[in-house]
C-alpha atoms as a PDB file:
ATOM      1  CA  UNK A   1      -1.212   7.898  -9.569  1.00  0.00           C
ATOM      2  CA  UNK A   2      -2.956   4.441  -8.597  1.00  0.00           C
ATOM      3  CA  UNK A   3      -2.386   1.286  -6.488  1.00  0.00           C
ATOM      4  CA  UNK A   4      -3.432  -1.665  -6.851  1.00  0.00           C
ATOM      5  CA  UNK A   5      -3.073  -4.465  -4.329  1.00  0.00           C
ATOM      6  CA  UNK A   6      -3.272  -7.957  -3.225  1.00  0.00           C
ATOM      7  CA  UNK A   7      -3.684  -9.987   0.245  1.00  0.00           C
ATOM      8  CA  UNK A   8      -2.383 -13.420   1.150  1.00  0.00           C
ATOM      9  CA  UNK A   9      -3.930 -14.165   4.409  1.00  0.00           C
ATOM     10  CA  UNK A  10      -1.919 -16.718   6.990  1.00  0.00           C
ATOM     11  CA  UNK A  11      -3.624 -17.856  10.117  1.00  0.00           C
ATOM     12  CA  UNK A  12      -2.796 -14.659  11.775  1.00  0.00           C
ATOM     13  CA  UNK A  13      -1.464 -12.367   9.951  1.00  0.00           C
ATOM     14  CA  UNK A  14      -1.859 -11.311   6.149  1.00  0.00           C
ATOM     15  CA  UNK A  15       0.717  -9.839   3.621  1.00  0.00           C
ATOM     16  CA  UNK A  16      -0.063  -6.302   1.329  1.00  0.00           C
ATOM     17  CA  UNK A  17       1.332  -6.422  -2.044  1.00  0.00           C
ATOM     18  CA  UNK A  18       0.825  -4.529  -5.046  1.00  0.00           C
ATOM     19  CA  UNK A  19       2.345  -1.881  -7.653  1.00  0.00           C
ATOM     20  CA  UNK A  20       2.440   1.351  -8.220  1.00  0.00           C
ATOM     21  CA  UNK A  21       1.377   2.910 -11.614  1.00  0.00           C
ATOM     22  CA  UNK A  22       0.215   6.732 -12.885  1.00  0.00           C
ATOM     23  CA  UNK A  23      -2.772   6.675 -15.034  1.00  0.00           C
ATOM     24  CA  UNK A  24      -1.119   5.465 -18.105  1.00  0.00           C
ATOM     25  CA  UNK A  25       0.403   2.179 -16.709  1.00  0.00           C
ATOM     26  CA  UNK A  26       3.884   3.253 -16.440  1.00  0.00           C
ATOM     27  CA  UNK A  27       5.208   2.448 -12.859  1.00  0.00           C
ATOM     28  CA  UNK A  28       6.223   5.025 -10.537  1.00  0.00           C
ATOM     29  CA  UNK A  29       8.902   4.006  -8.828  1.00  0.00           C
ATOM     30  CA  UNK A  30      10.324   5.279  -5.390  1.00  0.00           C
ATOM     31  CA  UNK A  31       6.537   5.844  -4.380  1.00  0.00           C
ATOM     32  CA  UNK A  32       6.265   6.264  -0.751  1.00  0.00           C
ATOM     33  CA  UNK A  33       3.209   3.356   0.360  1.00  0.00           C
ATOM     34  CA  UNK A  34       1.936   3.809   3.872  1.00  0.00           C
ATOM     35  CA  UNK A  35      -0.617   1.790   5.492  1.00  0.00           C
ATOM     36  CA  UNK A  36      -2.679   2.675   8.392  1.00  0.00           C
ATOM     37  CA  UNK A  37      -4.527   0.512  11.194  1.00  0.00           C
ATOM     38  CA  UNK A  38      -8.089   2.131  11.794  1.00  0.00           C
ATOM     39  CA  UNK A  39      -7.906  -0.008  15.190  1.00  0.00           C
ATOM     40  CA  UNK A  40      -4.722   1.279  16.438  1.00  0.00           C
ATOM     41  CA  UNK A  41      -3.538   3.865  14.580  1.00  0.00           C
ATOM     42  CA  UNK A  42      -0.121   2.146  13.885  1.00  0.00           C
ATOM     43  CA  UNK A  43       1.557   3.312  10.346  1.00  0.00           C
ATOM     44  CA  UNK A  44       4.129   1.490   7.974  1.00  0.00           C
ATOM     45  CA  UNK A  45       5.896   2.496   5.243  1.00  0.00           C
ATOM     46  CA  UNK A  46       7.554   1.598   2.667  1.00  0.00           C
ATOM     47  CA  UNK A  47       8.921   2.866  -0.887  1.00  0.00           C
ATOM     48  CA  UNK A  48       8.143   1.040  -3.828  1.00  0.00           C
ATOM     49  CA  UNK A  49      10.986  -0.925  -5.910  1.00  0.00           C
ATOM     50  CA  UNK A  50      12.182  -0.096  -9.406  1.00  0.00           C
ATOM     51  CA  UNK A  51       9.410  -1.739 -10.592  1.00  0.00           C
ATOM     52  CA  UNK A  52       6.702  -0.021  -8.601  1.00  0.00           C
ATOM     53  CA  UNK A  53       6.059  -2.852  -6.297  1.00  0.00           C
ATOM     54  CA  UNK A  54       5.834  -2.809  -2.634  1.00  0.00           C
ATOM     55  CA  UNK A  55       4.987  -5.147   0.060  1.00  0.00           C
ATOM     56  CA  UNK A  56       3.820  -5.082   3.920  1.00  0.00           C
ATOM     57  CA  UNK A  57       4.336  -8.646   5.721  1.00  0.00           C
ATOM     58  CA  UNK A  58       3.172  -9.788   9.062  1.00  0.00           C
ATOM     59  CA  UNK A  59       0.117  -7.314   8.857  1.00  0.00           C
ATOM     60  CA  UNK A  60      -2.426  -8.107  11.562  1.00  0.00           C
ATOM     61  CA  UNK A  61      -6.107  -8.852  10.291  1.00  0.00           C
ATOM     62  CA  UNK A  62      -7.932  -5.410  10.618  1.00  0.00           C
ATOM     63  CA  UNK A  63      -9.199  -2.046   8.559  1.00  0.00           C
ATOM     64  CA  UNK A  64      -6.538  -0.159   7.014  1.00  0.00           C
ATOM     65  CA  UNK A  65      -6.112   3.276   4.946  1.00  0.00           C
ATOM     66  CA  UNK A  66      -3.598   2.806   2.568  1.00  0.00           C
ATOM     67  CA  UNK A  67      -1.517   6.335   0.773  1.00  0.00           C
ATOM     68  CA  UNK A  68       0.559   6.703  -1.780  1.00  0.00           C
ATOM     69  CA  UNK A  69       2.746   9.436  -2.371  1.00  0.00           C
ATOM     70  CA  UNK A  70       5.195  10.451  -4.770  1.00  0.00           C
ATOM     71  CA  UNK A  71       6.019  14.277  -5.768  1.00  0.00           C
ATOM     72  CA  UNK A  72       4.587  15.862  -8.603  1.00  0.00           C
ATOM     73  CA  UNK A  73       1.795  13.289  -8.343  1.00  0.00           C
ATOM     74  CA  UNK A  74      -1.786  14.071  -6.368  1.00  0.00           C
ATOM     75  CA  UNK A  75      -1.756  11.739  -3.291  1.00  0.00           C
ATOM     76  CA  UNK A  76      -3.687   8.018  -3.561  1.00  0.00           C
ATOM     77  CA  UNK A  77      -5.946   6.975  -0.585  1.00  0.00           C
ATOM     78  CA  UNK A  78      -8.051   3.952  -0.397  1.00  0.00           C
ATOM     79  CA  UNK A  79      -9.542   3.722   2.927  1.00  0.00           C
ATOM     80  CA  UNK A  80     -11.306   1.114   4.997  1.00  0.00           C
ATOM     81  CA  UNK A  81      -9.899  -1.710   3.478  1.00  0.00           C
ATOM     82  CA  UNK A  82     -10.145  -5.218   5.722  1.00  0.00           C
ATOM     83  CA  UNK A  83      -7.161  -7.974   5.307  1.00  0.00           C
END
């Protein structure tokens, strides 16, 4: 499974975005997305639409790990990324 994602920063806050695909493209829909503040330890999640995407808004600039997990599929981390 993969993730891919985008940022749109504000002046204080930025917004996640991105879809979910396995490793042929397909999207994987119902994917549970959770991102994780480094600073504060605060999670979110969310599940991604019928068409794999998923969105966080209002995120506070910062590090974050971000997961992705979805049953019968090997869990996605990308970690230390800074919005």
């Amino acid at each position: 499974m993969t993730g891919s994602l985008s940022a749109g920063a504000q002046e204080t806050t930025a917004r996640v975005s991105g879809q979910v695909t396995d490793q042929q493209g397909a999207v994987v829909s119902g994917a549970e997305v959770e991102i994780t503040s480094i600073k504060t330890g605060e999670k979110q999640k969310v599940n991604a639409g019928e068409d794999g995407s998923y969105s966080f808004t209002s995120i506070q600039p910062g590090i974050y790990d971000l997961s992705v997990r979805f049953q019968g599929f090997k869990e996605y981390s990308n970690k230390s990324i800074e919005f």
